[in-house]
PDB file of N, CA and C in Angstrom:
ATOM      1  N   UNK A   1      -4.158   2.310   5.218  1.00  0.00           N
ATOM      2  CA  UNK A   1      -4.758   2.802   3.993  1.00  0.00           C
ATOM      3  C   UNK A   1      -6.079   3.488   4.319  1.00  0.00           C
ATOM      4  N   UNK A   2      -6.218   4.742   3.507  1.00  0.00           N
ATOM      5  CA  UNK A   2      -7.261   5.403   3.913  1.00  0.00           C
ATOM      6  C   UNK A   2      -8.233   5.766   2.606  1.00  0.00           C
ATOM      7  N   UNK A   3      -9.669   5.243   2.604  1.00  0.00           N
ATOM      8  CA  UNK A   3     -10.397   5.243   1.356  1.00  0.00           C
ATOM      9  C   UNK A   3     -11.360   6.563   1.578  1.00  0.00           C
ATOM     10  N   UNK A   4     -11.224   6.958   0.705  1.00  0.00           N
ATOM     11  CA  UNK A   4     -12.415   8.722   0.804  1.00  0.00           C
ATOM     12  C   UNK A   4     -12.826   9.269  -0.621  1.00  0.00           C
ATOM     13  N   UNK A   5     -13.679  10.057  -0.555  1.00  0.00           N
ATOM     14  CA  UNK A   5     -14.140  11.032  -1.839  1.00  0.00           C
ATOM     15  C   UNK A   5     -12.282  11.717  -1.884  1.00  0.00           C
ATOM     16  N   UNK A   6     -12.667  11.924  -3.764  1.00  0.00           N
ATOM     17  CA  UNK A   6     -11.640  12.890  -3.831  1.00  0.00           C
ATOM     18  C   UNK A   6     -11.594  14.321  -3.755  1.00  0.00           C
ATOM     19  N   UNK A   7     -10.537  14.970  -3.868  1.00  0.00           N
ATOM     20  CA  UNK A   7     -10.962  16.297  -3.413  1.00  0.00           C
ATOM     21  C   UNK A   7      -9.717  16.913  -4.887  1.00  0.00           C
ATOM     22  N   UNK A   8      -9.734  18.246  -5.244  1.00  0.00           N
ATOM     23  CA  UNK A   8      -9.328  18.742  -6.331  1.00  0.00           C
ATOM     24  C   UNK A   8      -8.020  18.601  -6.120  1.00  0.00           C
ATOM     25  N   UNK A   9      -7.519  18.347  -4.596  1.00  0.00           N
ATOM     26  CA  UNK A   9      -5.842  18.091  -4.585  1.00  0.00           C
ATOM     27  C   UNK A   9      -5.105  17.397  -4.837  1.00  0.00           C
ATOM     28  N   UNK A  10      -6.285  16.356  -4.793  1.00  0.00           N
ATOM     29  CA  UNK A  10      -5.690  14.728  -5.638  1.00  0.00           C
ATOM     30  C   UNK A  10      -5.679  15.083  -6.781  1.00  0.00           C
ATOM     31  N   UNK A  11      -5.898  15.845  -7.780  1.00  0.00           N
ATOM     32  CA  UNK A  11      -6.145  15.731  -9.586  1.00  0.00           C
ATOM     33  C   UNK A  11      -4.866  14.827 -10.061  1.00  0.00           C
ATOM     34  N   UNK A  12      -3.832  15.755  -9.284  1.00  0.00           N
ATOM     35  CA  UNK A  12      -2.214  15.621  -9.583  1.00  0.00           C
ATOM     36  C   UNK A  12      -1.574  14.031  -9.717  1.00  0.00           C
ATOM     37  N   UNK A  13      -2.310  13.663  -8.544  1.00  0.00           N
ATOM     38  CA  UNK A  13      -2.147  12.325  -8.014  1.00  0.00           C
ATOM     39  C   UNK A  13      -2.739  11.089  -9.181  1.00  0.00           C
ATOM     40  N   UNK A  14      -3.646  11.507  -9.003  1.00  0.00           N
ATOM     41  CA  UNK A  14      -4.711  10.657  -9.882  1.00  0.00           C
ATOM     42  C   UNK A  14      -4.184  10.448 -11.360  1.00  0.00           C
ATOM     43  N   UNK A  15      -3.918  11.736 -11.832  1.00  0.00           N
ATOM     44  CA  UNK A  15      -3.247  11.566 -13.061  1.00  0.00           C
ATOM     45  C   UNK A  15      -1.723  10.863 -13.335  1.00  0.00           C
ATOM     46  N   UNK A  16      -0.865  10.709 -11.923  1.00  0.00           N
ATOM     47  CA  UNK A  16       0.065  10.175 -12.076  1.00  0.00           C
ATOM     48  C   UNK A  16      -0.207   8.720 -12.049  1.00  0.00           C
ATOM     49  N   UNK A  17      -0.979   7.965 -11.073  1.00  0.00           N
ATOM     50  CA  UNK A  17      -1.354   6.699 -11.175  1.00  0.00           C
ATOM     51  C   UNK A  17      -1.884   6.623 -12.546  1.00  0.00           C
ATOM     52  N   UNK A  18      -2.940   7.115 -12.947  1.00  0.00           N
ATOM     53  CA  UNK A  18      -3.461   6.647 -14.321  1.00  0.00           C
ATOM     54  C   UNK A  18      -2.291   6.682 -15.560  1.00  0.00           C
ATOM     55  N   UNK A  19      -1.312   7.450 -15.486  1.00  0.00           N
ATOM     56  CA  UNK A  19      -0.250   7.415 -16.598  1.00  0.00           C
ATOM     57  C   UNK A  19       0.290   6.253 -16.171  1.00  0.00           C
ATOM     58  N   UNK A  20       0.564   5.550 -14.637  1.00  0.00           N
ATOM     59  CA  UNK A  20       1.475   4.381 -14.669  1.00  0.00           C
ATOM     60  C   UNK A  20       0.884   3.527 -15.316  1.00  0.00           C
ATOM     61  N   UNK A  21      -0.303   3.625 -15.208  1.00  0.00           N
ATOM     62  CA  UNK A  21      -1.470   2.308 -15.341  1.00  0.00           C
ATOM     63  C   UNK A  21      -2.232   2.352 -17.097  1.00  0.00           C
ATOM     64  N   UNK A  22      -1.857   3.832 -17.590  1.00  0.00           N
ATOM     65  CA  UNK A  22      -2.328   3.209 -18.923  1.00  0.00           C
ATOM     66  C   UNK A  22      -2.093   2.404 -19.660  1.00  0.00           C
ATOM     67  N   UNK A  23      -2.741   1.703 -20.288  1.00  0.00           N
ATOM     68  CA  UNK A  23      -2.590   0.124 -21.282  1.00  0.00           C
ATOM     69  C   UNK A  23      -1.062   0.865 -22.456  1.00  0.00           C
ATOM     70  N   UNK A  24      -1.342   1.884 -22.806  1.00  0.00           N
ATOM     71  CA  UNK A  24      -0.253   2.512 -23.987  1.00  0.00           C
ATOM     72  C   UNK A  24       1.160   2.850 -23.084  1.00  0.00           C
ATOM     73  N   UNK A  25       1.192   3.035 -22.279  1.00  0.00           N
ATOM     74  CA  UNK A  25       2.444   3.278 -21.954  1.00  0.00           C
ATOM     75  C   UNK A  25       3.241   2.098 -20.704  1.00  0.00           C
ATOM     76  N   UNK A  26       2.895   0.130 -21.029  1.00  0.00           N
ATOM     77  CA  UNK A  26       2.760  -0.810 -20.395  1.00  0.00           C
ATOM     78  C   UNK A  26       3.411  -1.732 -21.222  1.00  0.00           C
ATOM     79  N   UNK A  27       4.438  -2.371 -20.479  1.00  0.00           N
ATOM     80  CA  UNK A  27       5.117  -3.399 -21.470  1.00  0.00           C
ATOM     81  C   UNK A  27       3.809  -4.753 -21.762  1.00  0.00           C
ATOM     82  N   UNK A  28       3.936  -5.687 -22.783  1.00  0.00           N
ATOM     83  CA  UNK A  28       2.958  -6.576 -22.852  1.00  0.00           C
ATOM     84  C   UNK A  28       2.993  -7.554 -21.585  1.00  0.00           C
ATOM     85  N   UNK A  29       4.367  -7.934 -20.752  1.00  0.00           N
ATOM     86  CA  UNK A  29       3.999  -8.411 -19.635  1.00  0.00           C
ATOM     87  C   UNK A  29       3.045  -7.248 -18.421  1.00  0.00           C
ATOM     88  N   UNK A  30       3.287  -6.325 -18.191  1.00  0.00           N
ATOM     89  CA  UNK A  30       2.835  -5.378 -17.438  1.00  0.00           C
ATOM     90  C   UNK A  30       1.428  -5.327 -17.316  1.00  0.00           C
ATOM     91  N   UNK A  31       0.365  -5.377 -18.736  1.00  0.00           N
ATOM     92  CA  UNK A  31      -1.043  -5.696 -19.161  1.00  0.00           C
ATOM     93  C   UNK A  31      -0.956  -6.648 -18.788  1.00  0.00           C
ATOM     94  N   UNK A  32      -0.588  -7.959 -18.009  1.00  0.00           N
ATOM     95  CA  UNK A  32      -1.412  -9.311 -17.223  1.00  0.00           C
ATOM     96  C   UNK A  32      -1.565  -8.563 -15.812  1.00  0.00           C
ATOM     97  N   UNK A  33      -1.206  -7.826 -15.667  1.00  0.00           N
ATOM     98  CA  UNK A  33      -1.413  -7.054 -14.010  1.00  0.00           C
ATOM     99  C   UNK A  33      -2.448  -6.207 -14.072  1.00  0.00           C
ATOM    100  N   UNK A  34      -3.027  -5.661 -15.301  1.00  0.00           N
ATOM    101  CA  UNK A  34      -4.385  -5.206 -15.271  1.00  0.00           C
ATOM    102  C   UNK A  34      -4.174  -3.235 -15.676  1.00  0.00           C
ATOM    103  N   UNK A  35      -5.254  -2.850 -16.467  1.00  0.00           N
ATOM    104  CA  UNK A  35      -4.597  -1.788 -16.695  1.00  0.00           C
ATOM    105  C   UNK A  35      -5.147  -0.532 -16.973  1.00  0.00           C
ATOM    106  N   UNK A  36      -5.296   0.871 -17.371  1.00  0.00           N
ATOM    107  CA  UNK A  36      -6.582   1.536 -17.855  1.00  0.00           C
ATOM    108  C   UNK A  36      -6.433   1.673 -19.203  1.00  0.00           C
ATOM    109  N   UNK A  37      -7.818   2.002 -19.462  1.00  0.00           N
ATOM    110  CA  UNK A  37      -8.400   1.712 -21.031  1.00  0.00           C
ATOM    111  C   UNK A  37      -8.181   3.480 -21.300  1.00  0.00           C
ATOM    112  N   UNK A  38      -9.528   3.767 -20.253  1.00  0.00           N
ATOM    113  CA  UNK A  38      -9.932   5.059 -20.712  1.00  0.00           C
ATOM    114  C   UNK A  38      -8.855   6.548 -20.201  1.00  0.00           C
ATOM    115  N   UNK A  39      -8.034   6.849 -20.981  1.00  0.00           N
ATOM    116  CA  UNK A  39      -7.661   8.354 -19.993  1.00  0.00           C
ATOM    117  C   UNK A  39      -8.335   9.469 -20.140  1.00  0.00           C
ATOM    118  N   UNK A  40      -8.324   9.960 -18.767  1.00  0.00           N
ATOM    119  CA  UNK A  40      -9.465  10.532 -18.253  1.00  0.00           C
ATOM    120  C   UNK A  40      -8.573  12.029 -17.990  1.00  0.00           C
ATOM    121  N   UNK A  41      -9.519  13.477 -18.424  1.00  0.00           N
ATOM    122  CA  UNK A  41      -8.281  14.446 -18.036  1.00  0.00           C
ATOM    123  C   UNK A  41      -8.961  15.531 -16.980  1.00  0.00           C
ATOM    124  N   UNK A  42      -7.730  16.072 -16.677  1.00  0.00           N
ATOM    125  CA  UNK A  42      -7.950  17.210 -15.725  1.00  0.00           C
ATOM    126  C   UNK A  42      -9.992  17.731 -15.575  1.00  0.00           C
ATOM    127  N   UNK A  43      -9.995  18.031 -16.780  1.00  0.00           N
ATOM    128  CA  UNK A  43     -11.426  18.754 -16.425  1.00  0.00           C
ATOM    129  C   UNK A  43     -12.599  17.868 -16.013  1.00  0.00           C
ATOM    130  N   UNK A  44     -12.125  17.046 -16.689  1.00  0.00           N
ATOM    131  CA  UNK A  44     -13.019  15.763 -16.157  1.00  0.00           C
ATOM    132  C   UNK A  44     -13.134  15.053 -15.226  1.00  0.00           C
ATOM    133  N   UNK A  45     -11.828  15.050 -14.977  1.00  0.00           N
ATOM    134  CA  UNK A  45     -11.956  14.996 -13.128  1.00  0.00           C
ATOM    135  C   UNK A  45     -12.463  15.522 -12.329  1.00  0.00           C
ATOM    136  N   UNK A  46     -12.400  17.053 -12.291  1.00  0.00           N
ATOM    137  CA  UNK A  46     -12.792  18.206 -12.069  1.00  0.00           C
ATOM    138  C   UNK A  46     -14.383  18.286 -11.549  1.00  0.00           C
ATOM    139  N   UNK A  47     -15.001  17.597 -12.963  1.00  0.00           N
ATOM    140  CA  UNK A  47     -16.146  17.297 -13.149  1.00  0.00           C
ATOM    141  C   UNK A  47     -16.765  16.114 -12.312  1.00  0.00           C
ATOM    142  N   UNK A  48     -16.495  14.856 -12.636  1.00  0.00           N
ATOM    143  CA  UNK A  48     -16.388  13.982 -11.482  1.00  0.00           C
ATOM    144  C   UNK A  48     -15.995  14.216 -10.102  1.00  0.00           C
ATOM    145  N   UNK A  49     -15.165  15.157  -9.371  1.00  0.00           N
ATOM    146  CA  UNK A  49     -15.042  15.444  -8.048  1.00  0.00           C
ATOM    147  C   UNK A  49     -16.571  16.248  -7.871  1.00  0.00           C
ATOM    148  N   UNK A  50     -17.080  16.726  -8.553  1.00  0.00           N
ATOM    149  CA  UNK A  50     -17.926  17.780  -8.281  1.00  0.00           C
ATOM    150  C   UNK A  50     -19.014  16.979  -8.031  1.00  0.00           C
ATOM    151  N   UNK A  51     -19.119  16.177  -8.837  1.00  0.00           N
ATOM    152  CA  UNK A  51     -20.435  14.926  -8.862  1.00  0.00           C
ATOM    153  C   UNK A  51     -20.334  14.319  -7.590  1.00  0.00           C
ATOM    154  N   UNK A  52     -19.133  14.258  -6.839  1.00  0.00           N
ATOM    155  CA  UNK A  52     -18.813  13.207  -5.803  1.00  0.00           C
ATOM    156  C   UNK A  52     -18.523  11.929  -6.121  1.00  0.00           C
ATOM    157  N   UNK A  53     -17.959  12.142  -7.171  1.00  0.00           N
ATOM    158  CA  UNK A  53     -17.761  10.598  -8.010  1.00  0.00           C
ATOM    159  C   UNK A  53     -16.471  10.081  -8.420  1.00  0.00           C
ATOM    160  N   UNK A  54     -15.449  10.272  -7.484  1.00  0.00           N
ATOM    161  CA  UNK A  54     -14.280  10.230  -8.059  1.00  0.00           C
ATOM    162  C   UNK A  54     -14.261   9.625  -5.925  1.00  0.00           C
ATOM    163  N   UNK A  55     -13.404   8.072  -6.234  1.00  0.00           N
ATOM    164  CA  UNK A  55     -12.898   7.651  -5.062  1.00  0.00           C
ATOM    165  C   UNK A  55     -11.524   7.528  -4.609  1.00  0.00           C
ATOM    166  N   UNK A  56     -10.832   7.517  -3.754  1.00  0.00           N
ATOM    167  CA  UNK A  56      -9.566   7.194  -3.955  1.00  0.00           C
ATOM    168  C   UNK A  56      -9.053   6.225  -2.713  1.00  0.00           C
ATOM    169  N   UNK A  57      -7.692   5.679  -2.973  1.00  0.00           N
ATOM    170  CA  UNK A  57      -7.305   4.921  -2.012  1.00  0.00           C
ATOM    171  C   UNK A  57      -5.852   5.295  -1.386  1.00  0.00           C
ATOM    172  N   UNK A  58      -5.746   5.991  -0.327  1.00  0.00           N
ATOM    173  CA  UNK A  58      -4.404   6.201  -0.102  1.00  0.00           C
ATOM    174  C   UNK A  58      -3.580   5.968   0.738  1.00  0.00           C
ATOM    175  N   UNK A  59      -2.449   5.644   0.776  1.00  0.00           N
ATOM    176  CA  UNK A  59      -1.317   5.065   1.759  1.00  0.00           C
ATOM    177  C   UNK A  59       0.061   5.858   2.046  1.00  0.00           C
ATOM    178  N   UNK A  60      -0.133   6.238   2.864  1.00  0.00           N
ATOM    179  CA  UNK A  60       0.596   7.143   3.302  1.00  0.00           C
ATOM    180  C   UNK A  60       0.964   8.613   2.595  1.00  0.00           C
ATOM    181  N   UNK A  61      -0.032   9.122   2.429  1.00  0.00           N
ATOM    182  CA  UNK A  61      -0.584  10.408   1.768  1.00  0.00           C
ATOM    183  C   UNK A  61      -0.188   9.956   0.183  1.00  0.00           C
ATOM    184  N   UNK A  62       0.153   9.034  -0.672  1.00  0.00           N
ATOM    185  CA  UNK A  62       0.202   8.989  -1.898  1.00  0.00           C
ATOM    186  C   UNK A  62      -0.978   7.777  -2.438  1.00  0.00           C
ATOM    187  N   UNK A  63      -1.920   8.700  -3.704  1.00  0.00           N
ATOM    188  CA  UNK A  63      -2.501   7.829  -4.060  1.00  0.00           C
ATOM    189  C   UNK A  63      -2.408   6.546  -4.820  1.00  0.00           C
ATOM    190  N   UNK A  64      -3.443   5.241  -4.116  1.00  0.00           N
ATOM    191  CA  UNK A  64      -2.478   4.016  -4.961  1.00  0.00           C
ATOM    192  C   UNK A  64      -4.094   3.398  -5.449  1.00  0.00           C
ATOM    193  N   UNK A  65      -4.613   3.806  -5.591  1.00  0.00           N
ATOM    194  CA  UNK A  65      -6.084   3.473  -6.074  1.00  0.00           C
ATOM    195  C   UNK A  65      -7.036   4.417  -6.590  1.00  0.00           C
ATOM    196  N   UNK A  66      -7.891   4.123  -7.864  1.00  0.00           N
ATOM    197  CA  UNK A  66      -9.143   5.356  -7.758  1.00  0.00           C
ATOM    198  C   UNK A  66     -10.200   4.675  -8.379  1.00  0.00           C
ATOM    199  N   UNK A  67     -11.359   5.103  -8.070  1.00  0.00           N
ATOM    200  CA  UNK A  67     -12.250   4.776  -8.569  1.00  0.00           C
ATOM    201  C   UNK A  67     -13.832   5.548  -9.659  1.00  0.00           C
ATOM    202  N   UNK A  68     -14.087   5.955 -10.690  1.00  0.00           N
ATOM    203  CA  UNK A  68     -14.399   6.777 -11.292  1.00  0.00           C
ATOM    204  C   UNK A  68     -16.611   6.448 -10.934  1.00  0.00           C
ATOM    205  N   UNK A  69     -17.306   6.961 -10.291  1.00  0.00           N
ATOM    206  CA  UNK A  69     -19.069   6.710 -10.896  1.00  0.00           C
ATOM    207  C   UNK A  69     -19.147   7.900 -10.672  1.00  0.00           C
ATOM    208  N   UNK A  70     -20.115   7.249 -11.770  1.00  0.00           N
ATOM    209  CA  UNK A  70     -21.297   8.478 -12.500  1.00  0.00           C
ATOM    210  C   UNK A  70     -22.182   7.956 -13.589  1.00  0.00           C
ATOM    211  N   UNK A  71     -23.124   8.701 -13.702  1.00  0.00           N
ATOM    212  CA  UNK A  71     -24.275   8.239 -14.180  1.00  0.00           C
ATOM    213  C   UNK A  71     -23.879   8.095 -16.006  1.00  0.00           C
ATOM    214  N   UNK A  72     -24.590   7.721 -16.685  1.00  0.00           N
ATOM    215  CA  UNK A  72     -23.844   6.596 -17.699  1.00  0.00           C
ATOM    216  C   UNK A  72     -24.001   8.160 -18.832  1.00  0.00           C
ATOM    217  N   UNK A  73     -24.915   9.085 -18.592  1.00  0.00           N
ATOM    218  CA  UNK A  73     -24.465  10.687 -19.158  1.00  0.00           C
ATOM    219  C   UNK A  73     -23.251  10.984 -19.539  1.00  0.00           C
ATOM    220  N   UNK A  74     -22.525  10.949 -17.863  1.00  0.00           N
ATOM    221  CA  UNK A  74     -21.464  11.601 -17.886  1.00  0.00           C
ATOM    222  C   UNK A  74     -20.125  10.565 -19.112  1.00  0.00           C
ATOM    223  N   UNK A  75     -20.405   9.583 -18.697  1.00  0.00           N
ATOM    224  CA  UNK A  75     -19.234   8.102 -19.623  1.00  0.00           C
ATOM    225  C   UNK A  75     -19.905   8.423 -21.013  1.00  0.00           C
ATOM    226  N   UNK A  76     -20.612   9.010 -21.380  1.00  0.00           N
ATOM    227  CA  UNK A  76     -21.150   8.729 -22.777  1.00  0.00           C
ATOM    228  C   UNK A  76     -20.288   9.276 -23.762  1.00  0.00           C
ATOM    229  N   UNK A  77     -19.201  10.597 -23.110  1.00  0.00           N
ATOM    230  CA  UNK A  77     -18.676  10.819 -23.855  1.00  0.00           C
ATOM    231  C   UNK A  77     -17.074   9.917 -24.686  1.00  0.00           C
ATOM    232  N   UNK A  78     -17.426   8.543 -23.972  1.00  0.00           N
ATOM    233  CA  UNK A  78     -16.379   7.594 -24.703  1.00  0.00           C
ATOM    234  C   UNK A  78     -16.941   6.680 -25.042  1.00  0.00           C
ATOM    235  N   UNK A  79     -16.514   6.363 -26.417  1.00  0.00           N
ATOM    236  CA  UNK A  79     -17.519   5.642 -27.509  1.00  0.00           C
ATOM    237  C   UNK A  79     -17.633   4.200 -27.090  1.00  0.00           C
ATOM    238  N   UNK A  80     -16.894   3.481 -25.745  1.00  0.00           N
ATOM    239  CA  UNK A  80     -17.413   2.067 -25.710  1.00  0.00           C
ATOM    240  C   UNK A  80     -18.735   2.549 -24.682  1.00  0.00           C
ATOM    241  N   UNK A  81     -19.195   3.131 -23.998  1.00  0.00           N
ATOM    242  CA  UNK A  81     -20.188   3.505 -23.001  1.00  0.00           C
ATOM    243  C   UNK A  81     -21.609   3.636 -23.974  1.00  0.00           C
ATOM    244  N   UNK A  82     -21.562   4.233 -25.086  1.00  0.00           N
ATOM    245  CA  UNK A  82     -22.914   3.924 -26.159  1.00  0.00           C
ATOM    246  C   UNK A  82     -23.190   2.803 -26.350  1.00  0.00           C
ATOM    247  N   UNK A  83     -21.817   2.048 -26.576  1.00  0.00           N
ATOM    248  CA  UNK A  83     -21.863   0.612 -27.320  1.00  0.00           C
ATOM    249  C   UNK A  83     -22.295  -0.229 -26.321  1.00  0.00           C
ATOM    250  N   UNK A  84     -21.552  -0.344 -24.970  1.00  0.00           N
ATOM    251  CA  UNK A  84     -22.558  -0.699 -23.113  1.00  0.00           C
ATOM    252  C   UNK A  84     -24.106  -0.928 -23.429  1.00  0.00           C
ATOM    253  N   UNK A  85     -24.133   0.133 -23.713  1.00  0.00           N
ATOM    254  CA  UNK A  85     -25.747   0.847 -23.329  1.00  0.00           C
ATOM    255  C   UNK A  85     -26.598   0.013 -24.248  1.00  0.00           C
ATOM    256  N   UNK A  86     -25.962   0.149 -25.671  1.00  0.00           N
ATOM    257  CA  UNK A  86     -26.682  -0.521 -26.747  1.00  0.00           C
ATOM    258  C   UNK A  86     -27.502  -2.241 -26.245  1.00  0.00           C
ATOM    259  N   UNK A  87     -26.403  -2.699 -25.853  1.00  0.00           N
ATOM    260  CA  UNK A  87     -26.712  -4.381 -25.379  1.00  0.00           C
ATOM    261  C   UNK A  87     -27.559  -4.177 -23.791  1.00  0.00           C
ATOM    262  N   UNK A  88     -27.575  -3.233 -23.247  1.00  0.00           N
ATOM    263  CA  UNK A  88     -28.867  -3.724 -22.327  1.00  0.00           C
ATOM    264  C   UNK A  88     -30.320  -4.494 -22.336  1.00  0.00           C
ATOM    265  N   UNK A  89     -30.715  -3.733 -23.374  1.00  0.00           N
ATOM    266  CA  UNK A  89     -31.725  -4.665 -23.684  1.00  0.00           C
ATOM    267  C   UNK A  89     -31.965  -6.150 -23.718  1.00  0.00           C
ATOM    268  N   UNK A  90     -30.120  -7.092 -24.220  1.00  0.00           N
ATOM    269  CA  UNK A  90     -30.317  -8.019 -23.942  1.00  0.00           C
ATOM    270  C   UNK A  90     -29.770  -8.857 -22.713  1.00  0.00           C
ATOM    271  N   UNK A  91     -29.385  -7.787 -21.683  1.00  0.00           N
ATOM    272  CA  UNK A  91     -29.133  -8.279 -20.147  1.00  0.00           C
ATOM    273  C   UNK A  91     -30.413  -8.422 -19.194  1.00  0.00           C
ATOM    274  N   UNK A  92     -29.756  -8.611 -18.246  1.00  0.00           N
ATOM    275  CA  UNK A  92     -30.603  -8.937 -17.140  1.00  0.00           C
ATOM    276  C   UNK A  92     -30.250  -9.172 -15.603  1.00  0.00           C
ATOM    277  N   UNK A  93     -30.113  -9.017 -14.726  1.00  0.00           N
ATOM    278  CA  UNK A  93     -29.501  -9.160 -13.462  1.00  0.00           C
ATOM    279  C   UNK A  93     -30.860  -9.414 -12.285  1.00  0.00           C
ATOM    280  N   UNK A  94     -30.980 -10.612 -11.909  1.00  0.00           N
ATOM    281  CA  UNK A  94     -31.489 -11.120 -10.995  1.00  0.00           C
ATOM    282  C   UNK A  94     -33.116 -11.101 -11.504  1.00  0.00           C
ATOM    283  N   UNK A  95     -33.349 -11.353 -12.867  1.00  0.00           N
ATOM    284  CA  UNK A  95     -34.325 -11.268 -13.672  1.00  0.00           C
ATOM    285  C   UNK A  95     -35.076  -9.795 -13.858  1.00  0.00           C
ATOM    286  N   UNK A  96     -34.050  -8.937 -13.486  1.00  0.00           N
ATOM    287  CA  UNK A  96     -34.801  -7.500 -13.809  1.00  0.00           C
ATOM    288  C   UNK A  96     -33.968  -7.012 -15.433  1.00  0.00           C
ATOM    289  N   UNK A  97     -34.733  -6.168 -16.155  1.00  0.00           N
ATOM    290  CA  UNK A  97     -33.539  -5.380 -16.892  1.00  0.00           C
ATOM    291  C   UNK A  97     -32.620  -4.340 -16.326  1.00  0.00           C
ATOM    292  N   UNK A  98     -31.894  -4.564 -17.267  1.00  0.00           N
ATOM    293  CA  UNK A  98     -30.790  -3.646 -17.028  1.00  0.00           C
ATOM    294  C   UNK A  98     -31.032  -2.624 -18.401  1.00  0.00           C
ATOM    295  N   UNK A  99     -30.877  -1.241 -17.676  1.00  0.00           N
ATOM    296  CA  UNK A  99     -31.585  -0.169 -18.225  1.00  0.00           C
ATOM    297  C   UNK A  99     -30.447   1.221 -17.898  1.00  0.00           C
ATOM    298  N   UNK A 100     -30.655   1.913 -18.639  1.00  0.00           N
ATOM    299  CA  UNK A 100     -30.007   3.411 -18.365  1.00  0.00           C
ATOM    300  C   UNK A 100     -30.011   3.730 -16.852  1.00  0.00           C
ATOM    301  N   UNK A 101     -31.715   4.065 -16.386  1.00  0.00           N
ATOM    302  CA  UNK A 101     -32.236   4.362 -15.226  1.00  0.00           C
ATOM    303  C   UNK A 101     -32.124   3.696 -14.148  1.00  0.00           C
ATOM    304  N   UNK A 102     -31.089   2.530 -14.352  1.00  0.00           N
ATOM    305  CA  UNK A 102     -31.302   1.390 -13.051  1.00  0.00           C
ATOM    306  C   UNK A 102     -29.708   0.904 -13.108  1.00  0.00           C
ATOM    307  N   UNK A 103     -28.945   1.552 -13.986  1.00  0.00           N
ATOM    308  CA  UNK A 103     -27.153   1.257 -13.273  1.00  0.00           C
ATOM    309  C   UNK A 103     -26.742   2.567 -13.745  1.00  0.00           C
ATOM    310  N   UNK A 104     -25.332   2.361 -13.113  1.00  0.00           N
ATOM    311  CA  UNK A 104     -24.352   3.069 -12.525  1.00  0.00           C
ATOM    312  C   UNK A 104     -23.159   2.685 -12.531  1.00  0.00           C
TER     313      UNK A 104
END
Protein backbone atom coordinates (compact mmCIF):
# COMPACT_ATOMS: atom_id res chain seq x y z
CA UNK A 1 0.00 0.00 0.00
CA UNK A 2 1.16 3.25 -1.05
CA UNK A 3 0.03 6.63 0.88
CA UNK A 4 0.65 10.11 -1.11
CA UNK A 5 -0.88 13.60 -1.99
CA UNK A 6 -3.50 13.31 -4.58
CA UNK A 7 -3.05 14.26 -7.92
CA UNK A 8 -6.13 15.29 -10.50
CA UNK A 9 -5.96 11.56 -11.80
CA UNK A 10 -7.30 10.23 -8.83
CA UNK A 11 -10.64 12.59 -9.03
CA UNK A 12 -12.19 9.45 -10.82
CA UNK A 13 -11.10 7.20 -8.17
CA UNK A 14 -11.96 9.13 -5.27
CA UNK A 15 -15.36 9.65 -6.41
CA UNK A 16 -15.89 5.99 -6.90
CA UNK A 17 -14.84 5.08 -3.30
CA UNK A 18 -16.90 7.92 -1.88
CA UNK A 19 -20.17 6.65 -3.83
CA UNK A 20 -19.37 3.08 -2.24
CA UNK A 21 -19.03 4.65 1.05
CA UNK A 22 -21.88 7.15 1.09
CA UNK A 23 -24.24 6.77 4.17
CA UNK A 24 -27.40 7.14 1.28
CA UNK A 25 -26.52 4.60 -0.91
CA UNK A 26 -25.61 1.78 2.31
CA UNK A 27 -27.76 -0.91 3.56
CA UNK A 28 -28.49 -0.22 7.51
CA UNK A 29 -26.13 -3.17 8.24
CA UNK A 30 -23.37 -1.64 5.91
CA UNK A 31 -23.46 1.92 8.25
CA UNK A 32 -21.89 -0.29 11.35
CA UNK A 33 -18.73 -0.44 9.02
CA UNK A 34 -18.55 3.28 8.98
CA UNK A 35 -19.44 5.65 6.27
CA UNK A 36 -19.40 9.26 4.47
CA UNK A 37 -21.58 12.00 5.55
CA UNK A 38 -20.37 14.70 3.34
CA UNK A 39 -20.28 14.24 -0.70
CA UNK A 40 -17.77 16.03 -1.93
CA UNK A 41 -17.66 16.91 -5.93
CA UNK A 42 -15.41 17.10 -8.75
CA UNK A 43 -14.55 20.85 -8.35
CA UNK A 44 -13.96 20.55 -5.01
CA UNK A 45 -11.68 18.17 -5.20
CA UNK A 46 -10.08 19.97 -7.71
CA UNK A 47 -9.84 22.58 -5.19
CA UNK A 48 -8.54 20.52 -2.38
CA UNK A 49 -5.78 18.84 -4.69
CA UNK A 50 -4.64 22.33 -5.31
CA UNK A 51 -4.47 23.14 -1.56
CA UNK A 52 -2.47 19.86 -1.19
CA UNK A 53 -5.15 18.62 0.83
CA UNK A 54 -6.59 15.73 -0.52
CA UNK A 55 -4.64 12.24 0.72
CA UNK A 56 -4.97 8.97 -0.61
CA UNK A 57 -4.30 5.35 0.06
CA UNK A 58 -3.56 2.95 -2.66
CA UNK A 59 -3.17 -0.74 -3.37
CA UNK A 60 -2.31 -1.84 -6.27
CA UNK A 61 -2.94 1.26 -8.37
CA UNK A 62 -6.74 1.38 -7.09
CA UNK A 63 -7.77 3.77 -4.54
CA UNK A 64 -8.97 2.26 -1.13
CA UNK A 65 -8.63 5.26 1.20
CA UNK A 66 -8.79 9.22 1.22
CA UNK A 67 -8.37 11.69 3.31
CA UNK A 68 -9.83 15.40 2.91
CA UNK A 69 -7.65 18.88 5.17
CA UNK A 70 -8.08 22.11 4.88
CA UNK A 71 -8.47 24.98 6.71
CA UNK A 72 -12.02 25.21 8.33
CA UNK A 73 -12.72 28.24 5.24
CA UNK A 74 -12.64 25.83 2.86
CA UNK A 75 -15.44 23.06 5.03
CA UNK A 76 -17.52 26.09 5.76
CA UNK A 77 -19.27 25.57 2.88
CA UNK A 78 -21.25 22.53 4.68
CA UNK A 79 -23.56 23.57 7.24
CA UNK A 80 -22.30 21.06 10.10
CA UNK A 81 -18.60 22.89 9.87
CA UNK A 82 -20.38 26.45 11.17
CA UNK A 83 -22.17 24.47 13.68
CA UNK A 84 -18.18 22.76 14.68
CA UNK A 85 -16.98 26.09 14.89
CA UNK A 86 -19.87 27.49 16.92
CA UNK A 87 -18.98 25.11 20.13
CA UNK A 88 -15.28 25.94 20.25
CA UNK A 89 -15.49 28.26 22.59
CA UNK A 90 -16.60 25.63 24.86
CA UNK A 91 -13.62 23.11 24.09
CA UNK A 92 -10.35 22.78 25.02
CA UNK A 93 -7.44 20.39 24.27
CA UNK A 94 -4.59 20.04 26.65
CA UNK A 95 -5.95 23.23 28.44
CA UNK A 96 -5.52 25.48 25.41
CA UNK A 97 -8.64 26.71 23.31
CA UNK A 98 -9.67 25.44 20.50
CA UNK A 99 -10.12 28.21 17.99
CA UNK A 100 -10.52 28.76 14.14
CA UNK A 101 -6.69 29.76 14.02
CA UNK A 102 -5.35 26.75 15.91
CA UNK A 103 -7.19 23.51 14.06
CA UNK A 104 -7.42 21.90 11.05
Amino acid sequence: MIARLATESDIDGILQLQALNLYKNLSKSELDWGFVTTPITKNQIINAIALQGVFILENNREITGYVFAADLIFFSLWKIFPYMVSRFPKLQFNDKAITVDNSF
